[in-house]
C-alpha atoms as a PDB file:
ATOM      1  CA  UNK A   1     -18.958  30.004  -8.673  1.00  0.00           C
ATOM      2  CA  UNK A   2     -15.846  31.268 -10.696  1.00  0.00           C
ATOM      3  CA  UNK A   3     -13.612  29.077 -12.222  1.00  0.00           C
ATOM      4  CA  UNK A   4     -10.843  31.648 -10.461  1.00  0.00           C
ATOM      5  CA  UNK A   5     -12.006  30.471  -6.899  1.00  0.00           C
ATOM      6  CA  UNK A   6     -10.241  27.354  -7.952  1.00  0.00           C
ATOM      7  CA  UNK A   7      -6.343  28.161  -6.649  1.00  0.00           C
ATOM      8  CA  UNK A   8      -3.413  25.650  -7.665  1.00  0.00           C
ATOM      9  CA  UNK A   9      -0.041  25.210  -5.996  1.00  0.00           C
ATOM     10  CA  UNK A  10       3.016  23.030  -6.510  1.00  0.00           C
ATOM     11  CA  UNK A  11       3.948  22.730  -3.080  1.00  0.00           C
ATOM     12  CA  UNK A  12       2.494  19.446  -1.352  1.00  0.00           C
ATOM     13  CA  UNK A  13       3.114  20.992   2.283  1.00  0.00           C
ATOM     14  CA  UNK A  14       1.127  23.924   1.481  1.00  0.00           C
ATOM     15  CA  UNK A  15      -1.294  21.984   0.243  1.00  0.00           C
ATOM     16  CA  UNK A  16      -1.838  19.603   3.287  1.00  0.00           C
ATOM     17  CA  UNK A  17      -1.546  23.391   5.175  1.00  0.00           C
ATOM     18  CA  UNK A  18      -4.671  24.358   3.562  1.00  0.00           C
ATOM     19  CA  UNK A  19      -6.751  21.630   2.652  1.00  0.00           C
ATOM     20  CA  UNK A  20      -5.485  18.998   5.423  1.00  0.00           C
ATOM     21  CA  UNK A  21      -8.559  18.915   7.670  1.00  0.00           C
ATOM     22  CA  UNK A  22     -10.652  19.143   4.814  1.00  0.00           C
ATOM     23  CA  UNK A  23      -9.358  15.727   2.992  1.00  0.00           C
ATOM     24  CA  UNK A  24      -9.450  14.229   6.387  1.00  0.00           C
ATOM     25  CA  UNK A  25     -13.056  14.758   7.229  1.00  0.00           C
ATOM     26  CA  UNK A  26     -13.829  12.222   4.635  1.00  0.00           C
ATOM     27  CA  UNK A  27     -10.913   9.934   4.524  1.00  0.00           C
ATOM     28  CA  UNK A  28     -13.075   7.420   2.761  1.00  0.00           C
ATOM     29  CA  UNK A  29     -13.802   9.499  -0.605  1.00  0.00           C
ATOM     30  CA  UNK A  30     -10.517  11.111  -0.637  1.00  0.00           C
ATOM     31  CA  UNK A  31      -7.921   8.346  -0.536  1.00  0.00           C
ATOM     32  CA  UNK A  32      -6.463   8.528  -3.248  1.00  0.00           C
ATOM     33  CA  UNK A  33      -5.848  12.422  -2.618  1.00  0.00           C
ATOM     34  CA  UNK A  34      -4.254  11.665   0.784  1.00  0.00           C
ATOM     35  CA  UNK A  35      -2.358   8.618  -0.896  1.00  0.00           C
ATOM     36  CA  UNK A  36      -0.635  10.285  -3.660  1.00  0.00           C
ATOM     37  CA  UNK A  37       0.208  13.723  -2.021  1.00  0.00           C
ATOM     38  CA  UNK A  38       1.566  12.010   0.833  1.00  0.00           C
ATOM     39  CA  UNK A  39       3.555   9.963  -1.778  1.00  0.00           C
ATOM     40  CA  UNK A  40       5.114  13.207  -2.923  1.00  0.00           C
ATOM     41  CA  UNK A  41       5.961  14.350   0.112  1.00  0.00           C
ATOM     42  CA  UNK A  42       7.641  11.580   1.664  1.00  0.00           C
ATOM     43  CA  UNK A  43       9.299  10.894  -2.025  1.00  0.00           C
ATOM     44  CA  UNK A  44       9.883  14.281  -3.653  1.00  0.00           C
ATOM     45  CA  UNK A  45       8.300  16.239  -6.103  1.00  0.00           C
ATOM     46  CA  UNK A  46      10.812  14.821  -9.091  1.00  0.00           C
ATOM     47  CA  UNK A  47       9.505  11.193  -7.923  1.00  0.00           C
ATOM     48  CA  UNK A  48       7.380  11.002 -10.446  1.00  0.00           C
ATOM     49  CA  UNK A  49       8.424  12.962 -13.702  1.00  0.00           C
ATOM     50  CA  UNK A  50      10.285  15.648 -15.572  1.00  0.00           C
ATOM     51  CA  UNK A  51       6.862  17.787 -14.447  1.00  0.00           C
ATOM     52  CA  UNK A  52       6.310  19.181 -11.131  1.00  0.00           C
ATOM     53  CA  UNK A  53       2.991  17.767  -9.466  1.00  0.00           C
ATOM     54  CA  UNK A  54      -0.157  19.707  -9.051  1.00  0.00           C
ATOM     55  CA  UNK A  55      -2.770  20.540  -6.198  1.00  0.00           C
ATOM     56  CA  UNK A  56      -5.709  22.565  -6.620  1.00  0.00           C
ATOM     57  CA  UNK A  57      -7.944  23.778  -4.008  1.00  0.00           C
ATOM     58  CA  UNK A  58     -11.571  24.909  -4.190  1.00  0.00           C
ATOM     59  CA  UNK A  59     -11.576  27.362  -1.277  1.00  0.00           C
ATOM     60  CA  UNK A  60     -14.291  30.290  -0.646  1.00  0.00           C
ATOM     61  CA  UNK A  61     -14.671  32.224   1.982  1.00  0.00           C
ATOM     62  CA  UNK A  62     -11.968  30.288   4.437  1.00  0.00           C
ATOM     63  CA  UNK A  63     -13.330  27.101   3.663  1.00  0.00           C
ATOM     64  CA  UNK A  64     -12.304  24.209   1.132  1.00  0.00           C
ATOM     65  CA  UNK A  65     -14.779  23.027  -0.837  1.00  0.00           C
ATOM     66  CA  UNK A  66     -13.159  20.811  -3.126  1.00  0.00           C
ATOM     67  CA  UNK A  67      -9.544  19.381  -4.308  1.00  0.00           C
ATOM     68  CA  UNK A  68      -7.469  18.264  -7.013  1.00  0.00           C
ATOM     69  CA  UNK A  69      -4.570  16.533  -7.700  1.00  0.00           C
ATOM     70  CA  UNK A  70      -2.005  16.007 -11.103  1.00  0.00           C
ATOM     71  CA  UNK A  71       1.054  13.978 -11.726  1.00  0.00           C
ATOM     72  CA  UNK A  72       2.370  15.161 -15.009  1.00  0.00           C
ATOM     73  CA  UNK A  73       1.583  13.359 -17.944  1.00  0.00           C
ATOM     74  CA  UNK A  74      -0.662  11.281 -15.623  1.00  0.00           C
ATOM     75  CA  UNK A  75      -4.485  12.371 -15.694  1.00  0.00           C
ATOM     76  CA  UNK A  76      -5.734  13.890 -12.162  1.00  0.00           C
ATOM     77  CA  UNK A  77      -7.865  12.819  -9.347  1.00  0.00           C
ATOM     78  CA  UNK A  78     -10.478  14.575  -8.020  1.00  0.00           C
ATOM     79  CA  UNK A  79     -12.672  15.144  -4.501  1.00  0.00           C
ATOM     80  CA  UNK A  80     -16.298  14.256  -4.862  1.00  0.00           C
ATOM     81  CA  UNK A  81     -17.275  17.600  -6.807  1.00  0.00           C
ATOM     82  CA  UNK A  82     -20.564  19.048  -7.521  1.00  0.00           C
ATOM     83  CA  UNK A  83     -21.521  19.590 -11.540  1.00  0.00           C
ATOM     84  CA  UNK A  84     -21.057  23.125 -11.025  1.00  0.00           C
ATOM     85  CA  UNK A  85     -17.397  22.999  -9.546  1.00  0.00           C
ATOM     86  CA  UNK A  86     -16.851  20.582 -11.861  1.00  0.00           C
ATOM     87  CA  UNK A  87     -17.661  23.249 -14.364  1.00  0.00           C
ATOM     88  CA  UNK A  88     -15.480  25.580 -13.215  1.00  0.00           C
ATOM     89  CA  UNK A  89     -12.351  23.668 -12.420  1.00  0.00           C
ATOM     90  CA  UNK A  90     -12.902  22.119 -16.062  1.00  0.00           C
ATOM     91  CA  UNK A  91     -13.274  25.917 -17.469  1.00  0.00           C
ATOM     92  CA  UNK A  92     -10.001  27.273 -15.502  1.00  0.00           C
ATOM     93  CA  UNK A  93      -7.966  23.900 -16.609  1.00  0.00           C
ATOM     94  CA  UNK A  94      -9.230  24.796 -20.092  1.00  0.00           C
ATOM     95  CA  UNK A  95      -8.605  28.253 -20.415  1.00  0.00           C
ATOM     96  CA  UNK A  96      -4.915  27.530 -18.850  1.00  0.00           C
ATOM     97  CA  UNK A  97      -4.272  25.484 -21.647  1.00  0.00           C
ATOM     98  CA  UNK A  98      -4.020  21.915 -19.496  1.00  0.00           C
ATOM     99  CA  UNK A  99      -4.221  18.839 -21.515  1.00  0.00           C
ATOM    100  CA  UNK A 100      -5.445  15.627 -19.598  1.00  0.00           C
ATOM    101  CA  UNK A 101      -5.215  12.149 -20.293  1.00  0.00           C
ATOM    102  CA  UNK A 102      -7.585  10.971 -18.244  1.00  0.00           C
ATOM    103  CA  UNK A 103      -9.675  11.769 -14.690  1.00  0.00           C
ATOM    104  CA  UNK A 104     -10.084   9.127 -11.752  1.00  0.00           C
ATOM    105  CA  UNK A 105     -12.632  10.144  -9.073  1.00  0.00           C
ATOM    106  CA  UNK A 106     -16.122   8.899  -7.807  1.00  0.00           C
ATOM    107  CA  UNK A 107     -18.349   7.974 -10.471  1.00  0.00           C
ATOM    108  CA  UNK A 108     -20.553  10.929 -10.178  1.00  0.00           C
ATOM    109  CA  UNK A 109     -17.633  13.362  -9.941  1.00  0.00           C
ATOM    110  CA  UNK A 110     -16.033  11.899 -12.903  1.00  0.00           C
ATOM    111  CA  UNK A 111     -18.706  12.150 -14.854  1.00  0.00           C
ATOM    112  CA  UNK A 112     -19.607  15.883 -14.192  1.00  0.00           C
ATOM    113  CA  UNK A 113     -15.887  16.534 -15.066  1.00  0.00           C
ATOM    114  CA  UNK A 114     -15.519  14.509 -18.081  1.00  0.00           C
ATOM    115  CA  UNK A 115     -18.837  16.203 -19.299  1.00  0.00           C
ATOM    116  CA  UNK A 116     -17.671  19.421 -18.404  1.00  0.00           C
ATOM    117  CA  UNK A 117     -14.272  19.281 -19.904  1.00  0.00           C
ATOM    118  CA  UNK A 118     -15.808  17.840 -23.518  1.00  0.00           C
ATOM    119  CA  UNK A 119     -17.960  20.954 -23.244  1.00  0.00           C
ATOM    120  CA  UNK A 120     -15.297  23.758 -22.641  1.00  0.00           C
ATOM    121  CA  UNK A 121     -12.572  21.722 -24.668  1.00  0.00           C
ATOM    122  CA  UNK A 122     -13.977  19.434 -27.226  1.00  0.00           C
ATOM    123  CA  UNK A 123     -12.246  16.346 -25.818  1.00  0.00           C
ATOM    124  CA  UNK A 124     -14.394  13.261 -25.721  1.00  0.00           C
ATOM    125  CA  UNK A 125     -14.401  11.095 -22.675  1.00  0.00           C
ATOM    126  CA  UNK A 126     -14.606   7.217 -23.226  1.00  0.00           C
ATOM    127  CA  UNK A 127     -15.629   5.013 -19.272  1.00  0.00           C
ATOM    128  CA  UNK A 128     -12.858   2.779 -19.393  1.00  0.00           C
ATOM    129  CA  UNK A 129     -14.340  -1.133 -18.951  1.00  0.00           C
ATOM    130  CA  UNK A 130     -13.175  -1.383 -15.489  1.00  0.00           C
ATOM    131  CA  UNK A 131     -15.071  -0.082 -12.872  1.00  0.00           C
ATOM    132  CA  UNK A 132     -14.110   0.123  -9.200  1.00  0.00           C
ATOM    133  CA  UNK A 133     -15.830   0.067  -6.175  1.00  0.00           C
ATOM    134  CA  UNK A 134     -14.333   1.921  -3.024  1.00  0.00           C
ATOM    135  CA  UNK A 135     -15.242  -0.452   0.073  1.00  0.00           C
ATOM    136  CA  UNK A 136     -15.035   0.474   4.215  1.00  0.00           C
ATOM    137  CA  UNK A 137     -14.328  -1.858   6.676  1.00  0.00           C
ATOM    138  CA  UNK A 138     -17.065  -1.772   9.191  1.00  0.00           C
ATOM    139  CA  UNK A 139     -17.075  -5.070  11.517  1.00  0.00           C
ATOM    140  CA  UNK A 140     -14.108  -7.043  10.891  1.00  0.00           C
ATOM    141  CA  UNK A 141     -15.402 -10.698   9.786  1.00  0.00           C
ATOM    142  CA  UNK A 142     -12.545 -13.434   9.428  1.00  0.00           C
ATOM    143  CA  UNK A 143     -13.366 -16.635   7.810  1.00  0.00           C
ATOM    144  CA  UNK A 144     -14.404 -19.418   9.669  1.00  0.00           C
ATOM    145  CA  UNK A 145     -13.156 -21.713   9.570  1.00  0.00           C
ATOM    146  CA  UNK A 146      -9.790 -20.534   8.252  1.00  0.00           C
ATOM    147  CA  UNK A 147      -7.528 -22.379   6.127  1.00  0.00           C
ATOM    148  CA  UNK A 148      -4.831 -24.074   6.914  1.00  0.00           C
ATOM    149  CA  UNK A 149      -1.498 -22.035   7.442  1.00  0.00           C
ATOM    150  CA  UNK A 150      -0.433 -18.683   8.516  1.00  0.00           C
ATOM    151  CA  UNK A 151      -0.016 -15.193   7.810  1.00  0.00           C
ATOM    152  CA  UNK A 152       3.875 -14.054   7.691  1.00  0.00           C
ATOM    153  CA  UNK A 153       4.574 -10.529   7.538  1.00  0.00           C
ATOM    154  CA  UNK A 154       7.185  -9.765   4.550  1.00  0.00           C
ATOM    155  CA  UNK A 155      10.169  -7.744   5.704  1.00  0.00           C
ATOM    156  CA  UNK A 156      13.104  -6.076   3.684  1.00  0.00           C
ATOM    157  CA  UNK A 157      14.357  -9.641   3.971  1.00  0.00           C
ATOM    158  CA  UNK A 158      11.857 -10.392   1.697  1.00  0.00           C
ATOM    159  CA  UNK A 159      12.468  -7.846  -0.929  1.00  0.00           C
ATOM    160  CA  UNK A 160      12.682 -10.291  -4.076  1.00  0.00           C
ATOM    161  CA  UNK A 161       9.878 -12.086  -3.097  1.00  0.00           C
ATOM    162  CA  UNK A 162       7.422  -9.231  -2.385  1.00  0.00           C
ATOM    163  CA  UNK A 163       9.136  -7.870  -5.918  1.00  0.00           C
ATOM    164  CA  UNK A 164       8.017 -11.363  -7.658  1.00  0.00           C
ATOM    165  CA  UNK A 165       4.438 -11.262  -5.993  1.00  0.00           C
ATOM    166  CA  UNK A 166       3.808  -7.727  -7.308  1.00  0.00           C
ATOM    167  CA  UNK A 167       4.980  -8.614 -10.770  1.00  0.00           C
ATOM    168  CA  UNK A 168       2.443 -11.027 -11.059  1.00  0.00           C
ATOM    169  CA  UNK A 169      -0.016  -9.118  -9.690  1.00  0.00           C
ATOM    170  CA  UNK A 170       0.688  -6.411 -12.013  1.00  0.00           C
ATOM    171  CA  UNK A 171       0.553  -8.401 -14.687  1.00  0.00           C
ATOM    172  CA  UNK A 172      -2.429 -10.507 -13.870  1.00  0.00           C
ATOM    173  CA  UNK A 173      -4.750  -6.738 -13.586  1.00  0.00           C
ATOM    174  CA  UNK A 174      -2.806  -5.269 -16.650  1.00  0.00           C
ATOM    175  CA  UNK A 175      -0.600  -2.825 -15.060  1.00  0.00           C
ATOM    176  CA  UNK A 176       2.134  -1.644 -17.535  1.00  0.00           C
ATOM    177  CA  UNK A 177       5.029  -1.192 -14.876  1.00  0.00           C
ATOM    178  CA  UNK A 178       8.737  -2.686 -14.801  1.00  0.00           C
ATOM    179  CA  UNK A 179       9.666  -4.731 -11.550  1.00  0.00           C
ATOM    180  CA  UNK A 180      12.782  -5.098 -10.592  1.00  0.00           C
ATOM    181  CA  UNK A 181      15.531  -3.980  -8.090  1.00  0.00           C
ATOM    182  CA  UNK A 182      16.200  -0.807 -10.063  1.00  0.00           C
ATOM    183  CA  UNK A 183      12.244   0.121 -10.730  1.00  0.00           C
ATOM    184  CA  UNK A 184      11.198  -0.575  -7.229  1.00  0.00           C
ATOM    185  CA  UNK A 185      11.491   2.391  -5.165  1.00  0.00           C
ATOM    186  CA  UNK A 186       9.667   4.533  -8.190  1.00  0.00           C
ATOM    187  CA  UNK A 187       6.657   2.515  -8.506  1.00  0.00           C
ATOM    188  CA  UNK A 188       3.692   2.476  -6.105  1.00  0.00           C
ATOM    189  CA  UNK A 189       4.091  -0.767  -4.719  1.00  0.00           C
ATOM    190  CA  UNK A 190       7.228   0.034  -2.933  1.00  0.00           C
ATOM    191  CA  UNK A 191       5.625   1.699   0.248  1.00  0.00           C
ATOM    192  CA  UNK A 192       3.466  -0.885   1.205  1.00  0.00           C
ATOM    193  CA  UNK A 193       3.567  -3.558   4.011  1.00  0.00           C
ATOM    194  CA  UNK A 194       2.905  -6.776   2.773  1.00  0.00           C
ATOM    195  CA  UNK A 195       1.807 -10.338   4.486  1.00  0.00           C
ATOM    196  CA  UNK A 196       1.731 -13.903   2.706  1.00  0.00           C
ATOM    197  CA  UNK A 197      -0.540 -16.463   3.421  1.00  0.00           C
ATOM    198  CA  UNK A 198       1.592 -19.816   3.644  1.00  0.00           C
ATOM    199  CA  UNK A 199       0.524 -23.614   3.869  1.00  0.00           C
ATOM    200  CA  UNK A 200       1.695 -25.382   6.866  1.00  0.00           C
ATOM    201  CA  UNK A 201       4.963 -26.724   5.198  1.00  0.00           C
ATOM    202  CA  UNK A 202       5.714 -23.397   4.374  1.00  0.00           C
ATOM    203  CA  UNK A 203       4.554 -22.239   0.667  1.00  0.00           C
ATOM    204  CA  UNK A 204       3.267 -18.773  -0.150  1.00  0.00           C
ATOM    205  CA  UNK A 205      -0.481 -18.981  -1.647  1.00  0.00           C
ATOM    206  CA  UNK A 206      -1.506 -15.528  -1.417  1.00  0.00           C
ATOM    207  CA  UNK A 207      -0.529 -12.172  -0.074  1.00  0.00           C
ATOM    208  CA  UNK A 208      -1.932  -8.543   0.378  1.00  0.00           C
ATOM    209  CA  UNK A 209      -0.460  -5.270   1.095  1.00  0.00           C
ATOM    210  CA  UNK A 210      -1.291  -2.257   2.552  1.00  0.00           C
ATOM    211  CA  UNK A 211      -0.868   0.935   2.027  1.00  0.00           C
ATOM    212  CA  UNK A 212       0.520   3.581   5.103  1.00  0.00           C
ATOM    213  CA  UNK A 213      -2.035   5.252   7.978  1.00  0.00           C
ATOM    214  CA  UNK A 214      -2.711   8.414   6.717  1.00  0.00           C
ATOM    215  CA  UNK A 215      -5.187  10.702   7.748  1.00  0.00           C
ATOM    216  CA  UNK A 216      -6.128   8.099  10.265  1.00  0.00           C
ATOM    217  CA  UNK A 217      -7.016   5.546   7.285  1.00  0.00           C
ATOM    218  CA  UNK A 218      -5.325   1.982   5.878  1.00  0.00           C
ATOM    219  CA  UNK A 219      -6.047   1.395   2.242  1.00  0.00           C
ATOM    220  CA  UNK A 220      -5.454  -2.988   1.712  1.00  0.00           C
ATOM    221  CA  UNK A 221      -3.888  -2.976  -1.227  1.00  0.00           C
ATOM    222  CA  UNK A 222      -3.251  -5.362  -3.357  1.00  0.00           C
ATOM    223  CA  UNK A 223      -4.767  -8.881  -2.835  1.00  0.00           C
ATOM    224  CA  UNK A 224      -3.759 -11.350  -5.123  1.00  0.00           C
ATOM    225  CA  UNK A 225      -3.793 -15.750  -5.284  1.00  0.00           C
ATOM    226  CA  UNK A 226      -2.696 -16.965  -8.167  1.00  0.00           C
ATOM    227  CA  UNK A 227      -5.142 -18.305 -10.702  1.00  0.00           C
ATOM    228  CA  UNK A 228      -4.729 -22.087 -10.069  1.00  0.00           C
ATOM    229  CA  UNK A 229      -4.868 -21.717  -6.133  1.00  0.00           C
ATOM    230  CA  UNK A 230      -8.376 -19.924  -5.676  1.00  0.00           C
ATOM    231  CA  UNK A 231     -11.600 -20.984  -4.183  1.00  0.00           C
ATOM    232  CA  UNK A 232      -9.304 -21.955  -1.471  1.00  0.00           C
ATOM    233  CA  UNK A 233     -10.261 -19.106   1.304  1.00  0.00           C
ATOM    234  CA  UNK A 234      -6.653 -18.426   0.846  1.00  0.00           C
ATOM    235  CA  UNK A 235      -7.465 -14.508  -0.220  1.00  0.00           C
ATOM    236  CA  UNK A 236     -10.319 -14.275   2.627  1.00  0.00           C
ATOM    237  CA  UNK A 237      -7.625 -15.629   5.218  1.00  0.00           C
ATOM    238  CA  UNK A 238      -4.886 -12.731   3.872  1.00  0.00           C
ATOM    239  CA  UNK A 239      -7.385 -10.149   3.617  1.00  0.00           C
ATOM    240  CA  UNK A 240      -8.263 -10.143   7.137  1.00  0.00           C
ATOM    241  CA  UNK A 241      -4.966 -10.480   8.445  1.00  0.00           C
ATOM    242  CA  UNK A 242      -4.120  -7.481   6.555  1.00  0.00           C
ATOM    243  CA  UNK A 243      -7.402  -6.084   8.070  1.00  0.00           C
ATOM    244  CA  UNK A 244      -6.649  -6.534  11.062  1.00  0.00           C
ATOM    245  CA  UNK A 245      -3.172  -5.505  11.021  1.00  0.00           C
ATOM    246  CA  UNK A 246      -4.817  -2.237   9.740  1.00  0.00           C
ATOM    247  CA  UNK A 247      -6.896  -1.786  12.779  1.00  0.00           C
ATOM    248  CA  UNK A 248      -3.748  -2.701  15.385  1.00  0.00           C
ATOM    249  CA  UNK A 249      -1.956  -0.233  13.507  1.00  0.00           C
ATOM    250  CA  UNK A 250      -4.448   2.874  14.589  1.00  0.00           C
ATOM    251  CA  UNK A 251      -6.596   3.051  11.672  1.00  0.00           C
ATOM    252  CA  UNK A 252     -10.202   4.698  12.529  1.00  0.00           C
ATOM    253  CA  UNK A 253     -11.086   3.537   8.476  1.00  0.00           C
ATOM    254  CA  UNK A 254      -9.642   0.616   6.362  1.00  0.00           C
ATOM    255  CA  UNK A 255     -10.869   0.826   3.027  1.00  0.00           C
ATOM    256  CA  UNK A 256     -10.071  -1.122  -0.199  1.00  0.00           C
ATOM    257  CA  UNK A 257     -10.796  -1.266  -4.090  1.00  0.00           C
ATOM    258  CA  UNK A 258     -12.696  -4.245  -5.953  1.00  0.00           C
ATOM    259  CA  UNK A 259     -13.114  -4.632  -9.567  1.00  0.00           C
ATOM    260  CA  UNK A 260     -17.221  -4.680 -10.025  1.00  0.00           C
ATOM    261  CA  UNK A 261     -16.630  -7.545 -12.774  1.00  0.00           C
ATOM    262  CA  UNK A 262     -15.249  -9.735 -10.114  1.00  0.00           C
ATOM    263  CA  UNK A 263     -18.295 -11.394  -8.391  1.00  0.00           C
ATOM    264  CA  UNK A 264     -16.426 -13.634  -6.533  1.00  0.00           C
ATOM    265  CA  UNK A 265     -13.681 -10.730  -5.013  1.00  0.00           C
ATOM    266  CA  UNK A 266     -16.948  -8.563  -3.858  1.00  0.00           C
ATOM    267  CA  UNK A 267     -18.754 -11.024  -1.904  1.00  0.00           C
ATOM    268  CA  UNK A 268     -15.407 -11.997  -0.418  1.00  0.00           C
ATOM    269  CA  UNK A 269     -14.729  -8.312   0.865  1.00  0.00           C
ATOM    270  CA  UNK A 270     -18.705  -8.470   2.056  1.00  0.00           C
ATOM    271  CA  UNK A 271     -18.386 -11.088   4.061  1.00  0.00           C
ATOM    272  CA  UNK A 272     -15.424  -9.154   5.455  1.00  0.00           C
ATOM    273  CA  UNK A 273     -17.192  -7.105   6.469  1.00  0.00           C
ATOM    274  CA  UNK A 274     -16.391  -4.086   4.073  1.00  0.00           C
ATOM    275  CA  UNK A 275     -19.051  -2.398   3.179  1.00  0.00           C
ATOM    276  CA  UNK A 276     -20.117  -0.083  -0.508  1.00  0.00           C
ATOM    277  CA  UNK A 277     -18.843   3.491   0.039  1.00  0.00           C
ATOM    278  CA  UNK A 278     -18.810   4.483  -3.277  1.00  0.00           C
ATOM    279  CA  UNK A 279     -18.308   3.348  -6.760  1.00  0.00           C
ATOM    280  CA  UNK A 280     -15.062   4.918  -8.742  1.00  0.00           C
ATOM    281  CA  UNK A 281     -15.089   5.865 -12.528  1.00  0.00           C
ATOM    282  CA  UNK A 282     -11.981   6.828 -14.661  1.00  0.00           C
ATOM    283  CA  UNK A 283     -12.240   8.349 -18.464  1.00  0.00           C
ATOM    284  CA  UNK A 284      -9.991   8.749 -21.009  1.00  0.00           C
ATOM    285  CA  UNK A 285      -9.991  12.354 -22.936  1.00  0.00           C
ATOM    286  CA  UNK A 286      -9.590  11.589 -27.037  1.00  0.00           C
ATOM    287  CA  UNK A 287      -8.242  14.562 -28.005  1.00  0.00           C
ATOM    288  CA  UNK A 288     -10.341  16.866 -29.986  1.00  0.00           C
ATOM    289  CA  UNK A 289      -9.777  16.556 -33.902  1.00  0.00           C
ATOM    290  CA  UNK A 290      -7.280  19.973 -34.708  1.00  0.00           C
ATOM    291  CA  UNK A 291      -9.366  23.034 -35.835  1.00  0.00           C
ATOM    292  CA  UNK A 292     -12.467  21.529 -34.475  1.00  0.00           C
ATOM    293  CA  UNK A 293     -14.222  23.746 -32.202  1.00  0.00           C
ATOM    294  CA  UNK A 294     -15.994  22.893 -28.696  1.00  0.00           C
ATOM    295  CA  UNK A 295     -19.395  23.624 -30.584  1.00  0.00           C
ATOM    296  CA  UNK A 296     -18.507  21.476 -33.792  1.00  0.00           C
ATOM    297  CA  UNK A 297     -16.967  18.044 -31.435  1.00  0.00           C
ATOM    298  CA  UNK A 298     -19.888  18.037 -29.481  1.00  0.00           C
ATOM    299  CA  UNK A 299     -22.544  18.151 -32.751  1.00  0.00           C
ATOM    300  CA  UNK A 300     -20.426  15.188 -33.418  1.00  0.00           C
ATOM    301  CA  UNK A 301     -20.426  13.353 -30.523  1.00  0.00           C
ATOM    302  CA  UNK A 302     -24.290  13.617 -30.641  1.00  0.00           C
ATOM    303  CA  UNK A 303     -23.805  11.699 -33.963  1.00  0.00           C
END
């Protein structure tokens, strides 16, 4: 395989053109693909930075193979690769002259590509601490019983609220972002549809979003109950409203993220009904120490 099979484009419509049917034969392992370049298209390619966005496709013969996706400075995403295309997209990126941050993909995909990229650029990846796993929806499950209250679906009514609710999401996982009516629109919880759980007099105990069909798949995304209001079923009831929301909506898959160092989340999404598709993996790229060759950074690495 030659690193110059691997072709890359800046145009998100040619893109879906070519490797379309591909990404949705797998829905599953390539959400985040589908997510983001649909972002781009529906937003615009200066929707996300001074830098134009990036696609890559792996394509021999007629046929995709693999894909790629950058957001400028962001890091990339990746298709589940092989280690050898891994090799070779990390040996075109390199001799290009790309610098990367970081790469997000399956576990076994990021690792073949953050090996392969210390090897052709001297860069050495760290795992970061939190690791993901990607879940599908099989049978849906609700709770039972279920707790008090209701599911309300958030409108543009409800802009300042769904605003507050992300905030504190985003700041209860660690997400550096800016809320607010001026932020919104940019950030990536601004094209979701989004549905509190409230008590019977009325107060909001939990909510989840979801992200749009695409490719005939629902990512639920986020869930969140504040700290002092779990162990309540308040999260299971949400969840499977969203869930099923999902499934009324068209959606052949629903899939959604759980941190692995949340016990209590993944049995929650299990009893869902979601079940392990695959586990995710991102790593950061230290930069290479200046003059140091390939050779030399990995001697060191070794220790």
């Amino acid at each position: 395989m030659r690193p110059d099979d691997w072709q890359f484009t800046e145009d998100v419509d040619g893109f879906f053109a070519r490797a379309g049917d591909f990404l949705r034969s797998r829905p599953g392992p390539h959400v985040m693909q589908l997510t983001w370049a649909e972002r781009v298209r529906t937003r615009g390619a200066d929707a996300f930075g001074a830098e134009a966005p990036i696609f890559g496709v792996l394509e021999r013969a007629g046929e995709v193979h693999a894909t790629f996706y950058r957001l400028p400075p962001r890091g990339f995403g990746l298709s589940p690769l092989t280690p050898e295309q891994a090799d070779s997209l990390a040996a075109r990126l390199a001799a290009l002259g790309h610098s990367l941050p970081y790469v997000s993909a399956d576990h076994n995909s990021a690792t073949a590509f953050a090996e392969a990229w210390q090897r052709h650029t001297g860069a050495t990846p760290k795992l970061r601490d939190t690791q993901l796993r990607l879940y599908r929806l099989g049978t849906l499950t609700p709770p039972e019983p279920m707790p008090a209250g209701r599911g309300r679906v958030l409108g543009e009514q409800d802009l300042e609220q769904v605003m507050f609710w992300c905030g504190e999401f985003a700041r209860a996982v660690g997400e550096d972002v800016s809320i607010d009516a001026d932020t919104w629109a940019d950030t990536r919880f601004a094209d979701k549809r989004y549905t509190l759980w409230e008590t019977p007099d009325g107060t909001p105990v939990s909510i989840a979003g979801m992200n749009p069909l695409i490719g005939g798949q629902i990512q639920v995304d986020i869930v969140y109950t504040p700290a002092d209001l779990r162990g309540r079923g308040y999260a299971g009831a949400v969840t499977a409203e969203v869930s099923r929301a999902a499934l009324a909506a068209g959606a052949s898959d629903v899939v959604l993220f759980a941190d692995l160092s949340n016990p209590t989340s993944n049995a929650l999404y299990q009893r869902l009904g979601y079940r392990t598709l695959t586990d995710w993996a991102v790593y950061d790229f230290a930069r290479a120490t200046p003059g140091m060759t390939a050779a030399s950074a990995r001697a060191q690495a070794r220790g």
